[in-house]
Each structure stands twice: as C-alpha cells, then as structure tokens.
N, C-alpha and C. Protein backbone atom coordinates (compact mmCIF):
# COMPACT_ATOMS: atom_id res chain seq x y z
N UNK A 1 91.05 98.29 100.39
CA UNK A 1 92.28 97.59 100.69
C UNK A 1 93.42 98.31 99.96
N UNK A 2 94.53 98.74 101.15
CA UNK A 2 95.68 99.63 100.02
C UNK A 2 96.41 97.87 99.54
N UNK A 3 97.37 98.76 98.68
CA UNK A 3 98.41 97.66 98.03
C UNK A 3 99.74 97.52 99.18
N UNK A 4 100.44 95.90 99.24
CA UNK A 4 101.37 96.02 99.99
C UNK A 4 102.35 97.04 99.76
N UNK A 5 103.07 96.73 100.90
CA UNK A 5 104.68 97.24 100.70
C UNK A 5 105.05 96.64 99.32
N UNK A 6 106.15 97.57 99.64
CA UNK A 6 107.02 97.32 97.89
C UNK A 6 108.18 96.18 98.27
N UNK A 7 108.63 95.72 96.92
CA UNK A 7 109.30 94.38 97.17
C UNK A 7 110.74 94.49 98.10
N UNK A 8 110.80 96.39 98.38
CA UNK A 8 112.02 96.50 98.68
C UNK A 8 112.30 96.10 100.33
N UNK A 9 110.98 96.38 100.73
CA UNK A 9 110.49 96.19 101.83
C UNK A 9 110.45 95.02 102.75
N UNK A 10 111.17 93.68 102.10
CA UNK A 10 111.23 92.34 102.46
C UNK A 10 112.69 92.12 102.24
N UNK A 11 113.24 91.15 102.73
CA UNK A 11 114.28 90.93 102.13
C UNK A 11 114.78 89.86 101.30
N UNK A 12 115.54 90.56 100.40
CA UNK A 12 115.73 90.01 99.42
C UNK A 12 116.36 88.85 99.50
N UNK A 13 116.11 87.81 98.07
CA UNK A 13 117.06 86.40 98.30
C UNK A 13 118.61 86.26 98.66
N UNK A 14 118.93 85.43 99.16
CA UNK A 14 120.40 85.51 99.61
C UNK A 14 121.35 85.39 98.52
N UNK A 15 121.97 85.88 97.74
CA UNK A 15 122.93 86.26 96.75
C UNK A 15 123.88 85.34 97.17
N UNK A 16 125.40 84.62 96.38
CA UNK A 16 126.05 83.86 96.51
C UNK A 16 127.11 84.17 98.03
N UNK A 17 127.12 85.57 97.76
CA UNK A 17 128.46 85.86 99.03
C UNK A 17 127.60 85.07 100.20
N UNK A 18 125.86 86.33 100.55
CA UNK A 18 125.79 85.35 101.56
C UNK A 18 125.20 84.13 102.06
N UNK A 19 125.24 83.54 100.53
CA UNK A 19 125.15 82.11 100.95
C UNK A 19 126.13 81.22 101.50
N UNK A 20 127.80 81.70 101.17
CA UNK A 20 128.35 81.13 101.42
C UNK A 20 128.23 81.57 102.68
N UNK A 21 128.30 82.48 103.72
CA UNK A 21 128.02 82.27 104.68
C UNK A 21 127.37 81.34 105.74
N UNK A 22 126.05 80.70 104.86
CA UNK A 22 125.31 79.86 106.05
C UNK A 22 125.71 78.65 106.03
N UNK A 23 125.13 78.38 107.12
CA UNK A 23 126.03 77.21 107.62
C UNK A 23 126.04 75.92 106.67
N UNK A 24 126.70 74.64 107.17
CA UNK A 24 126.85 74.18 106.19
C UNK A 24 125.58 73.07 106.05
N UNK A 25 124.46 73.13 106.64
CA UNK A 25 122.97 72.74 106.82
C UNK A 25 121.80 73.31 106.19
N UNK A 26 122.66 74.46 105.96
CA UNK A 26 121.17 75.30 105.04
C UNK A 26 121.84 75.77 103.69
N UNK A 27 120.97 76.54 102.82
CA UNK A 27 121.08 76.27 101.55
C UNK A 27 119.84 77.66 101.06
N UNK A 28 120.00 78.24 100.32
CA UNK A 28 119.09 79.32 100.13
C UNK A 28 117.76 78.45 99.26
N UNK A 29 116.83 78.94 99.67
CA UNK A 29 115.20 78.71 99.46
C UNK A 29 115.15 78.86 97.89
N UNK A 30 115.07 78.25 97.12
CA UNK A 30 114.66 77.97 95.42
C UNK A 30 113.34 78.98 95.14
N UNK A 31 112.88 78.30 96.27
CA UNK A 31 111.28 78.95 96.04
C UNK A 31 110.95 80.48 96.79
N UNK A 32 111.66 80.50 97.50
CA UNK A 32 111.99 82.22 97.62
C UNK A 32 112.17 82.91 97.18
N UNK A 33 113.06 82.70 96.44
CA UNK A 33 113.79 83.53 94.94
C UNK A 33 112.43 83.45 94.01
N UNK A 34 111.81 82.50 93.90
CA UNK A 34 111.21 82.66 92.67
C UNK A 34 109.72 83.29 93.46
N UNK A 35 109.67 83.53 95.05
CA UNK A 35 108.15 84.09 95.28
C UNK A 35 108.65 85.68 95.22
N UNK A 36 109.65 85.84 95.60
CA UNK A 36 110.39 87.44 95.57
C UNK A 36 110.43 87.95 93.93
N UNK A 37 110.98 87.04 93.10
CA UNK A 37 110.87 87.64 91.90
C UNK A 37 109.02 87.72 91.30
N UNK A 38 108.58 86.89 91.83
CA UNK A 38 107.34 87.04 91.43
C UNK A 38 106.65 88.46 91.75
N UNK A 39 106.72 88.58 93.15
CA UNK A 39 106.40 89.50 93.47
C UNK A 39 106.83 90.77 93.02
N UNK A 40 108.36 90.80 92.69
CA UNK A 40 108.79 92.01 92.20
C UNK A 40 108.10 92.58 91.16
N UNK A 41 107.87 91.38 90.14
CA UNK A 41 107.40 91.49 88.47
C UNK A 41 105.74 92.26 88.97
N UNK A 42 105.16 91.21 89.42
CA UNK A 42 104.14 91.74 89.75
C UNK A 42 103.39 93.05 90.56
N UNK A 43 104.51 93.59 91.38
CA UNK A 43 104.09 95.27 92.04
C UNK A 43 104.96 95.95 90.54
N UNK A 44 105.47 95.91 89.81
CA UNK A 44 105.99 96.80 89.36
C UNK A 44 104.67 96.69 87.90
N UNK A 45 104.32 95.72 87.47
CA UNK A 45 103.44 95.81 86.58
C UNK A 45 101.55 96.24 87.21
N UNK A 46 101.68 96.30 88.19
CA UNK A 46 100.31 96.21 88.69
C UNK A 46 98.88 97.45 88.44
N UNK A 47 100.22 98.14 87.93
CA UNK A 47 99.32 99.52 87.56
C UNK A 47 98.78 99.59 86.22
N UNK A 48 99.36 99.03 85.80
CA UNK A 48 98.70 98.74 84.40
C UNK A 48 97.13 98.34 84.21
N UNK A 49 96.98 96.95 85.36
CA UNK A 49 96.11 96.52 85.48
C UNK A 49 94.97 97.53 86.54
N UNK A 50 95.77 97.75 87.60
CA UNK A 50 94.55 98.97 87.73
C UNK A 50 93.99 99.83 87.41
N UNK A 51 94.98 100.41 85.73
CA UNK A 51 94.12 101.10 85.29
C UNK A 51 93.18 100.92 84.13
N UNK A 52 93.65 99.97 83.74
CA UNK A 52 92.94 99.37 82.63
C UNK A 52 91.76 100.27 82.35
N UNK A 53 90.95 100.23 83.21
CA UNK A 53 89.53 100.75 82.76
C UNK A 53 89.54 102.34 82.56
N UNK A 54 90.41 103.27 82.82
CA UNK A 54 90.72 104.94 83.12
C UNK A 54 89.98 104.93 81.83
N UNK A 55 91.10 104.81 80.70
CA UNK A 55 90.64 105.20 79.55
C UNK A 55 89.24 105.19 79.07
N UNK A 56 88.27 104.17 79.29
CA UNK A 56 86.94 104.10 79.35
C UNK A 56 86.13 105.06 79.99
N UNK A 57 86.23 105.00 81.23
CA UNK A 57 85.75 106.06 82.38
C UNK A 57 86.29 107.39 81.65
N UNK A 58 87.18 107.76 81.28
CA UNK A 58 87.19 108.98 81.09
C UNK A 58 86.26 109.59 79.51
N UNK A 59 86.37 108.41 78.92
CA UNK A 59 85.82 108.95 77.35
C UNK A 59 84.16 108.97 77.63
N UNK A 60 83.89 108.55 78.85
CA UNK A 60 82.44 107.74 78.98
C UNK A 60 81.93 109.43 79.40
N UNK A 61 82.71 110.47 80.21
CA UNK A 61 82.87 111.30 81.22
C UNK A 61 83.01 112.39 80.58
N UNK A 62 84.12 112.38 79.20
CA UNK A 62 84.32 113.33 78.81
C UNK A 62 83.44 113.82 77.63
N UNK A 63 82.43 112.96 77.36
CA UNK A 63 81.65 113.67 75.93
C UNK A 63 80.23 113.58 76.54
N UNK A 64 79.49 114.43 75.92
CA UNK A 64 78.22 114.21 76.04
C UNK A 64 77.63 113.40 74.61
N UNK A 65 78.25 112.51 74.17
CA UNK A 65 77.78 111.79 72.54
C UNK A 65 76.45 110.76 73.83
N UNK A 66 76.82 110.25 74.58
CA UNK A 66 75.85 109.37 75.34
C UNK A 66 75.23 109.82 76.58
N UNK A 67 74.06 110.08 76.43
CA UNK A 67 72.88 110.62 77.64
C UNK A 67 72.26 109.80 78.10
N UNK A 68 71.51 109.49 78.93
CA UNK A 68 70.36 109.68 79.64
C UNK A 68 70.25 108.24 80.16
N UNK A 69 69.07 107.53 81.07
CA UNK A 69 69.65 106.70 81.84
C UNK A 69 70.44 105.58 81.06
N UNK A 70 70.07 104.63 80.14
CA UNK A 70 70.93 103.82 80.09
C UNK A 70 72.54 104.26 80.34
N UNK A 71 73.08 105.34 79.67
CA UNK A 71 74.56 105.68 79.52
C UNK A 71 74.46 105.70 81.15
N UNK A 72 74.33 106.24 81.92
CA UNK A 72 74.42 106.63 83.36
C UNK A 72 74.39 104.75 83.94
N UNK A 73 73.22 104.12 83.81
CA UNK A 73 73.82 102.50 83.87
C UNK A 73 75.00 101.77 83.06
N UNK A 74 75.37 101.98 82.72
CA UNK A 74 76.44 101.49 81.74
C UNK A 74 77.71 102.74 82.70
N UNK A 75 77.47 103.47 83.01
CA UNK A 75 78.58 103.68 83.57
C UNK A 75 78.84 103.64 85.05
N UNK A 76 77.55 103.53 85.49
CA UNK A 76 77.30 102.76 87.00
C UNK A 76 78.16 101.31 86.87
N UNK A 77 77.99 100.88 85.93
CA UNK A 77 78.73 99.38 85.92
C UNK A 77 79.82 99.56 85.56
N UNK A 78 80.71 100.25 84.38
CA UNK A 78 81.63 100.62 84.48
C UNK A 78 82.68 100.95 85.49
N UNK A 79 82.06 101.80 86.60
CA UNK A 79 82.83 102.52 87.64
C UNK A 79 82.82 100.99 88.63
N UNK A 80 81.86 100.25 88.80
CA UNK A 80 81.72 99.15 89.56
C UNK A 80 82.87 97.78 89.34
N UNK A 81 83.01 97.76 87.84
CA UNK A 81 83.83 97.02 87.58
C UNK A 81 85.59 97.25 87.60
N UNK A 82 85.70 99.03 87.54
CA UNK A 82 86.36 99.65 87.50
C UNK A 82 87.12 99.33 89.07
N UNK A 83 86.21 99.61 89.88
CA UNK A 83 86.67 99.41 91.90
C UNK A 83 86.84 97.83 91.87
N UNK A 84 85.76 96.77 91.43
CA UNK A 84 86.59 95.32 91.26
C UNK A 84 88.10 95.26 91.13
N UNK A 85 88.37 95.78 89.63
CA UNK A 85 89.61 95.69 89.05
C UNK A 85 90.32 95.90 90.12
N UNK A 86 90.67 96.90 90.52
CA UNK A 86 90.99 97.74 91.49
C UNK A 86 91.52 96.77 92.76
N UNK A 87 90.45 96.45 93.20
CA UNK A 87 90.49 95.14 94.60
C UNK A 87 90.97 94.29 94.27
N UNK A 88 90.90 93.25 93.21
CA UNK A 88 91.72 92.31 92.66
C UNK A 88 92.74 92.12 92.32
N UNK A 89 93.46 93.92 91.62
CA UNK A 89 94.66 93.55 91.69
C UNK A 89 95.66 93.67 92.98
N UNK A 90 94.68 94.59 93.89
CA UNK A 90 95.51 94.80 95.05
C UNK A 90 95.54 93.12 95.89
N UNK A 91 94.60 92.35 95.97
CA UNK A 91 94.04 91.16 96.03
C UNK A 91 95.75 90.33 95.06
N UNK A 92 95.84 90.27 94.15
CA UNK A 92 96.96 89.40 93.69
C UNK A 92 97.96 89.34 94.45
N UNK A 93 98.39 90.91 94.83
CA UNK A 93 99.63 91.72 95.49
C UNK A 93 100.28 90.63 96.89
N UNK A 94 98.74 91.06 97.65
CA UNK A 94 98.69 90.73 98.98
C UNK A 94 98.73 89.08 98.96
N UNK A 95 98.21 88.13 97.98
CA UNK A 95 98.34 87.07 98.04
C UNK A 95 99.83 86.95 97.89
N UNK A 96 100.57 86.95 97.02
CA UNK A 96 101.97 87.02 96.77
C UNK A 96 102.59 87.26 97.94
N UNK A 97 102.35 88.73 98.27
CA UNK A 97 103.16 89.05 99.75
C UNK A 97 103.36 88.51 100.79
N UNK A 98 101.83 87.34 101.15
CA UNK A 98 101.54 86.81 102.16
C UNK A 98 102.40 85.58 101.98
N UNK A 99 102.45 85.45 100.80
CA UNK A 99 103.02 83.65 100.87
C UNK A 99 104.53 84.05 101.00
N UNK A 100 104.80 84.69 100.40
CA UNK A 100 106.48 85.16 100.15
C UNK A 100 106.68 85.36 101.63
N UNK A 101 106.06 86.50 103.00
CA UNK A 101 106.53 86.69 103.86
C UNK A 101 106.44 85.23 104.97
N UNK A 102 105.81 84.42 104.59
CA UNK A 102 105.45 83.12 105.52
C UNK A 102 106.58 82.18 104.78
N UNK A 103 107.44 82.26 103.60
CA UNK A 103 108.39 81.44 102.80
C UNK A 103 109.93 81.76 103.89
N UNK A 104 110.61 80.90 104.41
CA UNK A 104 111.72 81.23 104.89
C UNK A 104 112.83 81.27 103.80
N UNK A 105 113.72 82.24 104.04
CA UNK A 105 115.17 82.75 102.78
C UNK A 105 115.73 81.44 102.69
N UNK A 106 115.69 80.64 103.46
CA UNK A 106 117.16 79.00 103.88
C UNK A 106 115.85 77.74 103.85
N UNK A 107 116.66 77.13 103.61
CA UNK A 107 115.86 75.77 103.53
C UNK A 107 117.22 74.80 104.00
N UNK A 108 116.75 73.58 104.64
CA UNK A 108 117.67 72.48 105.43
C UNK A 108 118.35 71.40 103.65
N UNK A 109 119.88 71.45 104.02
CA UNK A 109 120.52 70.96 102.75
C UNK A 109 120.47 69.75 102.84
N UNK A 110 119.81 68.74 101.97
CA UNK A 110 119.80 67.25 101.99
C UNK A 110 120.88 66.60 101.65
C-alpha cells in the first residue's frame, strides 16, 4: 500500500476572506479544519515512524558480532515487523485521508 497524496493535494480549509463569501446558510466545517490539520501534522511526521526500525536493521546487517540461525530469526522478525510498521503507518495516513476527503469544507449555519 503506497502512502496518500500529500495534504496539498485536497483542499484546504476555507480561510476568513472565503468564508465571507458563502452564503449566508453555511459556515466553514470546525471539523475540517481540524481533519486537514490532522492530517497535515501527520504526513509530515510519518517518516519518522516508518523508519523507526532502519537503525536496527542496519546494525543487525552491518556487523558480523551475531551469526548463525537464531540472529538470522531475530532478524526474519525484525524485517517482518519492520514491513508491519511500514503498513500501519501508511494505514493511519489513508484513514485520515479517507475521513477528511468524505468531511465537507461548509457545514449548514444554525
């Protein structure tokens, strides 16, 4: 599963100018703003979390201090947990994205 589009890729909450624009029935979405900022925070931090495990994988890779099968299981699971990570965070992304793109910008003014 790739990662969504980037947050730039949606559009953004309606800013005051063009709110004053809409009519006088609608009202910009509270919860838009806050699924857009969510989302923003979250693609821009997301790499962090996918890589979390590099550093491991690589020290596991780069020495020979640990041989023979166990190390090779232990890094079978490693690399396994490593592709989890991986899916899950792309998995957060897409949850976010999905709700944010199904969230309308306006909501009806009571």
């Amino acid at each position: 599963m790739a990662a969504p589009p980037p947050p730039g890729s949606v559009p953004p909450p309606l800013d005051s100018a063009a709110a004053a624009q809409l009519p006088p029935t609608e009202r910009p979405n509270p919860a838009y703003r806050e699924l857009y900022q969510a989302y923003a925070d979250a693609y821009g931090g997301i790499d962090r979390l996918r890589k979390a495990l590099d550093p491991a994988v690589r020290t596991l890779n780069g020495t020979d201090a640990w041989l023979g099968p166990e190390a090779r299981q232990w890094g079978g699971q490693l690399e396994a947990t490593r592709g989890s990570l991986q899916k899950a965070a792309d998995k957060i992304l897409w949850d976010i994205y999905d709700r944010l793109s199904a969230t309308r910008r306006t909501v009806a003014r009571v």
